[in-house]
Protein backbone atom coordinates (compact mmCIF):
# COMPACT_ATOMS: atom_id res chain seq x y z
CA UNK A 1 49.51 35.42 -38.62
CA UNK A 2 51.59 32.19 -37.95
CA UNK A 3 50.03 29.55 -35.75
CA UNK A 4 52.10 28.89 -32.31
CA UNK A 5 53.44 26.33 -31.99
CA UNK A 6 52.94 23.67 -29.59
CA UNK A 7 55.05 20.60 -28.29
CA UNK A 8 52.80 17.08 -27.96
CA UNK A 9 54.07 13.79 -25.99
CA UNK A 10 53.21 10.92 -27.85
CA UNK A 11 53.02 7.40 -25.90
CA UNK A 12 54.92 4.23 -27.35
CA UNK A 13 51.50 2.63 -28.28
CA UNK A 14 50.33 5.31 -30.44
CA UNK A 15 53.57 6.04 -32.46
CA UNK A 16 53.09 1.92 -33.26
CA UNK A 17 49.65 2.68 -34.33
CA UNK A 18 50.52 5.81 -36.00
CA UNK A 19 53.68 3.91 -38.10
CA UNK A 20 51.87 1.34 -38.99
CA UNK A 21 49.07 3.40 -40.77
CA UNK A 22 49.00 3.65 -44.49
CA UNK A 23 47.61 7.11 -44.66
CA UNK A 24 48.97 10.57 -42.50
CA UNK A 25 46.22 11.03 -39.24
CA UNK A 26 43.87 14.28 -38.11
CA UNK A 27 43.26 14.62 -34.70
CA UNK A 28 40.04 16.53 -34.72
CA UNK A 29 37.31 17.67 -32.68
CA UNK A 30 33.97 15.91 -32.19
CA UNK A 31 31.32 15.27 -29.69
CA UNK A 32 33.32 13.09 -27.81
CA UNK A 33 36.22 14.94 -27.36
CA UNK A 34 40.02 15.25 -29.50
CA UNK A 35 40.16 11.66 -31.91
CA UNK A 36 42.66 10.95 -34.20
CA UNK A 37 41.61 9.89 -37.67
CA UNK A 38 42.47 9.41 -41.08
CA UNK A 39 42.83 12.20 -43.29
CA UNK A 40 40.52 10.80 -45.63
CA UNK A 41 37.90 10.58 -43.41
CA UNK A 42 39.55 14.28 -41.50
CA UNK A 43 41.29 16.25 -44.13
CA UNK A 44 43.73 18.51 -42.57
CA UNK A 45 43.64 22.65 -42.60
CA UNK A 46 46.09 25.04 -43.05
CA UNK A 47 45.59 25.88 -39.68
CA UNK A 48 46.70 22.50 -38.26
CA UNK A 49 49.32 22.00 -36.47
CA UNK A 50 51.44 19.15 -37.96
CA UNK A 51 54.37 16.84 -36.11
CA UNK A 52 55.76 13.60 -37.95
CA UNK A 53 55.90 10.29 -36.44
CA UNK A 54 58.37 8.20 -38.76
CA UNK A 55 57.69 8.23 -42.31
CA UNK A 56 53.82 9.60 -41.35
CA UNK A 57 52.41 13.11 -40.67
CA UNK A 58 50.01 14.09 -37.93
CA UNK A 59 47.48 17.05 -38.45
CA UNK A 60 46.31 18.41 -35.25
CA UNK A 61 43.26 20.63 -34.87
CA UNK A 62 44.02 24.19 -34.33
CA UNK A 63 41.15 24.43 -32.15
CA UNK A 64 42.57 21.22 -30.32
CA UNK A 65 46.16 21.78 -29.87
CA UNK A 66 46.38 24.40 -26.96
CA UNK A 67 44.45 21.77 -24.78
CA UNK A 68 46.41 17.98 -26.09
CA UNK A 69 49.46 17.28 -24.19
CA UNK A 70 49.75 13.77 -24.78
CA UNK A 71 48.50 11.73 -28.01
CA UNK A 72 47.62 8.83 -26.36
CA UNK A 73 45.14 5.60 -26.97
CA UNK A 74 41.79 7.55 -25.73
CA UNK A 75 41.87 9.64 -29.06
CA UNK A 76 41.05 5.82 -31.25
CA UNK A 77 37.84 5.76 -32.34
CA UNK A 78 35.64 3.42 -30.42
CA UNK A 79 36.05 0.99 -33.99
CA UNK A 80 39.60 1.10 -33.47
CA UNK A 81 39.72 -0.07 -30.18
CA UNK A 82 37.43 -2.61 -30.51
CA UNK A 83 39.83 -4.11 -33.38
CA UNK A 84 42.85 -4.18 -31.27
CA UNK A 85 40.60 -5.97 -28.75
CA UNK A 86 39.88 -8.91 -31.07
C-alpha cells in the first residue's frame, strides 16, 4: 500500500536553514511535538514522506505528515534556536 501523499508549505526562513544544511533533514516525532533533524541523528523510513528543498531532501514522519501544514521555525530544536540567537 502506497503512502498518500501530502502537500507541506515551507516558510522562507526554513528553506534558508534547510539549503544551507550539509546533510538531508527528518522531521520526526518526539515529546515536544513534530522537529526537524538531521538524518544522522533521525534516519528516515520507508514510510516517510519525502519533498526536496534545493539540492537537499526532507523526510517527514508518516505518523507526522497528516497533521504538518507548514514547516516552519517551531520544528528547530531548542539548540538550534539558541545558535541563531547568538
Amino acid at each position: 500500500m502506497t503512502a498518500k501523499p501530502y502537500t507541506f508549505k515551507i516558510t522562507a526562513e526554513m528553506e534558508e536553514y534547510i539549503r544551507a544544511r550539509s546533510t538531508d533533514l527528518r522531521v520526526a516525532t518526539t515529546c515536544e511535538g513534530p522537529l526537524i533533524f538531521s538524518i544522522r541523528i533521525s534516519p528516515p523510513k520507508k514510510t516517510d514522506q519525502v519533498i526536496s528543498v534545493g539540492d537537499r531532501k526532507v523526510y517527514i514522519s508518516a505518523v507526522q505528515a497528516p497533521y504538518i501544514k507548514m514547516i516552519d521555525d517551531k520544528m528547530l530544536p531548542r539548540c538550534a534556536l539558541e545558535k541563531k540567537r547568538r
